[in-house]
Protein backbone atom coordinates (compact mmCIF):
# COMPACT_ATOMS: atom_id res chain seq x y z
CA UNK A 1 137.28 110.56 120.62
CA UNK A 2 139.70 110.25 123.47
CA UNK A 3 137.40 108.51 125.77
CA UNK A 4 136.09 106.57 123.23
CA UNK A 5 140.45 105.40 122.75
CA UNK A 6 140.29 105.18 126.46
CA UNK A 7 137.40 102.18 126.67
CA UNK A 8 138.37 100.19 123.68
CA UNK A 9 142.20 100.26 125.30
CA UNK A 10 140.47 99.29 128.62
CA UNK A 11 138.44 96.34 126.95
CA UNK A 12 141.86 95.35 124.95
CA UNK A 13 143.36 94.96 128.50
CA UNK A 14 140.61 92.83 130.14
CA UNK A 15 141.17 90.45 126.74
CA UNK A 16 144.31 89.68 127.10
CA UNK A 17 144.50 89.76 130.83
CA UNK A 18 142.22 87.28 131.42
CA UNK A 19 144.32 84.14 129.65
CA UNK A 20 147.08 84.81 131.63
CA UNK A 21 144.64 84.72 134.95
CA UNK A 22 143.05 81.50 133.93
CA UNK A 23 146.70 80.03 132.81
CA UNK A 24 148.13 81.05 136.39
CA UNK A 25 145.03 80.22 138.40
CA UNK A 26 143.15 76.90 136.70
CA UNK A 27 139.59 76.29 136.41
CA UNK A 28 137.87 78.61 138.85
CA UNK A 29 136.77 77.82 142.07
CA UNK A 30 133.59 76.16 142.42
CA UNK A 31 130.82 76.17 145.05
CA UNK A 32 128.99 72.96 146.66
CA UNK A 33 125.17 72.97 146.78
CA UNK A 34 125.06 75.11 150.14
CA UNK A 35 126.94 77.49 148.22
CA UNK A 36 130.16 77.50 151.01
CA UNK A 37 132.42 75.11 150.09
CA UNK A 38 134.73 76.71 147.30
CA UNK A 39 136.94 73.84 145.09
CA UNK A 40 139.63 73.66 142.95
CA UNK A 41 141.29 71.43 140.54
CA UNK A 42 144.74 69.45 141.13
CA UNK A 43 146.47 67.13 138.44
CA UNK A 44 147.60 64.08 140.47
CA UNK A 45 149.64 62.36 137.70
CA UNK A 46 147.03 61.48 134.90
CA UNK A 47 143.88 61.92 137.43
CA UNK A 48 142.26 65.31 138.03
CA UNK A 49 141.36 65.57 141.63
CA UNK A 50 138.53 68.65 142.74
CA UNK A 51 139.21 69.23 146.48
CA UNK A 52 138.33 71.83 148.53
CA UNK A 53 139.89 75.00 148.33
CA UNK A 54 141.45 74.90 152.30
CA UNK A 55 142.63 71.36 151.58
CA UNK A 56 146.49 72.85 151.24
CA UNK A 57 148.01 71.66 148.64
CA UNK A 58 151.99 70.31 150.05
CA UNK A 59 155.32 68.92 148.17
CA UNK A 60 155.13 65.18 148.41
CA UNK A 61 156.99 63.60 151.39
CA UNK A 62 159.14 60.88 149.02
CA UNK A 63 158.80 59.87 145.33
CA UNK A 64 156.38 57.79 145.64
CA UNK A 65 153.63 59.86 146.21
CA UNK A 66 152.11 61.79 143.39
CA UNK A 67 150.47 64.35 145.36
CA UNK A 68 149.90 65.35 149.33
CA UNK A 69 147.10 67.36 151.10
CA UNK A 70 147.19 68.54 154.50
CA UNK A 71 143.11 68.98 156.05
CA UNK A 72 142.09 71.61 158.04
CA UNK A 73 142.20 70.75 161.46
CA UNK A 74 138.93 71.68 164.11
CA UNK A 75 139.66 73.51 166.73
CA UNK A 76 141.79 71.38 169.96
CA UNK A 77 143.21 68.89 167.21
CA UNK A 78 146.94 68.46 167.50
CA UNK A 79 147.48 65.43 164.93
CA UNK A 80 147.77 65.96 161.66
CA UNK A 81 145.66 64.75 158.78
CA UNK A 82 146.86 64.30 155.41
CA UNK A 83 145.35 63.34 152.26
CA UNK A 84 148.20 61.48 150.03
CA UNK A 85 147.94 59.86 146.30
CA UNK A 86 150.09 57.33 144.75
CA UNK A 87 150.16 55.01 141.32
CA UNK A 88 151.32 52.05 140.65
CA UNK A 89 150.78 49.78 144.20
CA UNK A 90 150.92 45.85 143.33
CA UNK A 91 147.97 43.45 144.46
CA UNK A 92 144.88 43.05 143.81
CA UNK A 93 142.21 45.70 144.65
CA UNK A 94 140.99 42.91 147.72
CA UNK A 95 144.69 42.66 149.20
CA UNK A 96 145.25 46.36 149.27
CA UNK A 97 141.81 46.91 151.31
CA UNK A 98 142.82 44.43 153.38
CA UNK A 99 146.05 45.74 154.26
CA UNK A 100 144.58 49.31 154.89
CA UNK A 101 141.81 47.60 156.97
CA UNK A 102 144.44 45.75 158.91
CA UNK A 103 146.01 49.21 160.08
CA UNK A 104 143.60 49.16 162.88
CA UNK A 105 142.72 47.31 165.73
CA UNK A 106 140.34 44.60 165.06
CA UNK A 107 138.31 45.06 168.27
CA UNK A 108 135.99 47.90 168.20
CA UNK A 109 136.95 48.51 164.40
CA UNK A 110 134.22 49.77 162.39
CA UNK A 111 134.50 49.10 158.53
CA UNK A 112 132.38 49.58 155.30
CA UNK A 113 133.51 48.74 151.91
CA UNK A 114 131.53 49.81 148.92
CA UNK A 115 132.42 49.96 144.90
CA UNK A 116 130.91 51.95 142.61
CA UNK A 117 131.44 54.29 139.16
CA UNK A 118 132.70 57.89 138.75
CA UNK A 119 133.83 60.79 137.18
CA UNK A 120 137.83 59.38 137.04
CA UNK A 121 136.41 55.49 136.46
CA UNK A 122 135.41 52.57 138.44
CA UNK A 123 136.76 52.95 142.53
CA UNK A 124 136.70 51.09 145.87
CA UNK A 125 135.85 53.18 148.89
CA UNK A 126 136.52 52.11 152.45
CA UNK A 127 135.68 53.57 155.45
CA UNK A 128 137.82 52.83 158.23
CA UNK A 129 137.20 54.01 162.51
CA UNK A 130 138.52 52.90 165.75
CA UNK A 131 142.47 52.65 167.02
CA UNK A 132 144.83 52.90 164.02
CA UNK A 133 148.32 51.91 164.15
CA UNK A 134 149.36 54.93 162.51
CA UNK A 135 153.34 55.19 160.83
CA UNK A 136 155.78 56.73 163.19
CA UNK A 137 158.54 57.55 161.11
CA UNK A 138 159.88 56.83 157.70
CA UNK A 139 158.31 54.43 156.06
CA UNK A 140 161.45 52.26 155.67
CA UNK A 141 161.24 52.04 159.56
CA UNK A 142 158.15 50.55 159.38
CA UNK A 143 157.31 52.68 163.16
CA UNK A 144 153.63 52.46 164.04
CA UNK A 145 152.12 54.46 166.93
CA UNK A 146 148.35 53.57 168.46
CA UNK A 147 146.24 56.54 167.60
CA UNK A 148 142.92 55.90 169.19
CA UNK A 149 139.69 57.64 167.62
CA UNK A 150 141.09 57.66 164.08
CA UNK A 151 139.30 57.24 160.93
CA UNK A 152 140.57 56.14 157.31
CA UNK A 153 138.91 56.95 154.22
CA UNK A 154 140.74 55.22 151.37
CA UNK A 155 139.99 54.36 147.85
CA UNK A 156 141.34 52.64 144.53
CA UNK A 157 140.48 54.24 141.44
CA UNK A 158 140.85 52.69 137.93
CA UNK A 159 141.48 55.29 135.75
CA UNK A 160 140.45 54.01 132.07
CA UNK A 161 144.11 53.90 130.28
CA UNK A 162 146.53 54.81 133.20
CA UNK A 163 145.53 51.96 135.57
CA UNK A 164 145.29 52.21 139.37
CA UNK A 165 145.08 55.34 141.47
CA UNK A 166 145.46 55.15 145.19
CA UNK A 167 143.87 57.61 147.72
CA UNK A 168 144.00 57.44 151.40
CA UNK A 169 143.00 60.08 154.06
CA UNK A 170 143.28 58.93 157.46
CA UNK A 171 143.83 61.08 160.97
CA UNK A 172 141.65 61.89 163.87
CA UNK A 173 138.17 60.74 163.53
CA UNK A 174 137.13 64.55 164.38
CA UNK A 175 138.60 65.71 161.49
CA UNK A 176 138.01 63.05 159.05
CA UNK A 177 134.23 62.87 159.70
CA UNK A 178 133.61 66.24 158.49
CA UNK A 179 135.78 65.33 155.30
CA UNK A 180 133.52 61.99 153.90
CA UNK A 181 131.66 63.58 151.00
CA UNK A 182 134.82 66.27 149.78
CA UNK A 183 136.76 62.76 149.69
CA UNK A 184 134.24 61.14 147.30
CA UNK A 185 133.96 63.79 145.21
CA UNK A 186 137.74 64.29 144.71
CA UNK A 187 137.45 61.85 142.41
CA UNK A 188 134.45 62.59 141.02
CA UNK A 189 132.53 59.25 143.13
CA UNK A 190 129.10 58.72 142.72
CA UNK A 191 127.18 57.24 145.80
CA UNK A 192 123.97 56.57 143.51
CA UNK A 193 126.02 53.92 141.97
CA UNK A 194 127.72 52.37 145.41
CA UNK A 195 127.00 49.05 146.07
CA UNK A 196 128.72 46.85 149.27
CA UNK A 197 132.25 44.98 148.81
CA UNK A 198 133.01 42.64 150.64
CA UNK A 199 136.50 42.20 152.13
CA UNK A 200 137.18 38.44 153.49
């Protein structure tokens, strides 16, 4: 009888212990195909982003930004990289490319523009390489610093309802590389349905 009082207390325990994990914790981390990767899942305003687990998740530098990642550096990487996410930019989807494009050096830039349809809605993806004039300082300074070997990955999401969404991860080109398909699928990107888009 008492062990019998002992198990259904036990199993009465696990019940109600495991809202409170999922309430604390979130969906639970998920695993890429090769089974390595874990993920989780971070509100960014009205758009659910699934990033990898070691992207760390940091207070937003100013009010603008809705969210703010720091990436894992490799190893003999000083610079930082930082994935940030902000609503409500003005301009059209072209201008904003444009201006992101313009952040590096024209010669020896390398650039590819694609649109296509996801999990979050409809999205713009560029890919960005060569010597970025990166921000040095506050952005009211308007500072900008050559950083050779960088690379850019940015994208504009329309999220059906709450408008544009505006993603940019940009840093050392050794630590971005690595980063290309966890970028797409943080908001849920589909490259089956890429097609090119083309900047002027």
């Amino acid at each position: 009888m008492l062990r019998r009082r002992l198990t259904s207390l036990a199993s009465l325990a696990a019940l109600v212990a495991l809202p409170a994990t999922v309430a604390f914790a979130g969906p639970a981390p998920d695993h890429h195909e090769d089974g390595e990767t874990k993920t989780v899942e971070v509100a960014a305003g009205e758009m659910t982003l699934t990033v990898p687990e070691d992207w760390k998740n940091v207070p937003p530098a100013n009010r603008l930004r809705l969210a703010q990642f720091l990436i894992p550096a490799p190893d003999g990487v000083k610079e930082e990289t930082e994935l940030t996410i902000f609503g409500g930019f003005g301009g059209t989807d072209a201008e904003n490319l444009q201006r992101w494009r313009d952040q590096f050096v024209a010669e020896g830039r390398k650039l590819t523009v694609v649109e296509g349809k996801g999990r979050e809605g409809a999205y713009k993806l560029m890919d960005a390489s060569g010597t970025w004039n990166a921000p040095d300082g506050p952005p009211m300074m308007r500072r900008t610093k050559e950083m050779p070997n960088s690379r850019m990955l940015a994208a504009i999401v329309a999220v059906p309802g709450q408008g544009n969404y505006f993603l940019k991860l940009a840093g050392p080109e050794k630590t971005v590389a690595p980063q290309v398909d966890a970028f797409r699928a943080s908001f849920g990107g589909d490259k089956a349905t890429e097609k090119p888009f083309e900047l002027k």
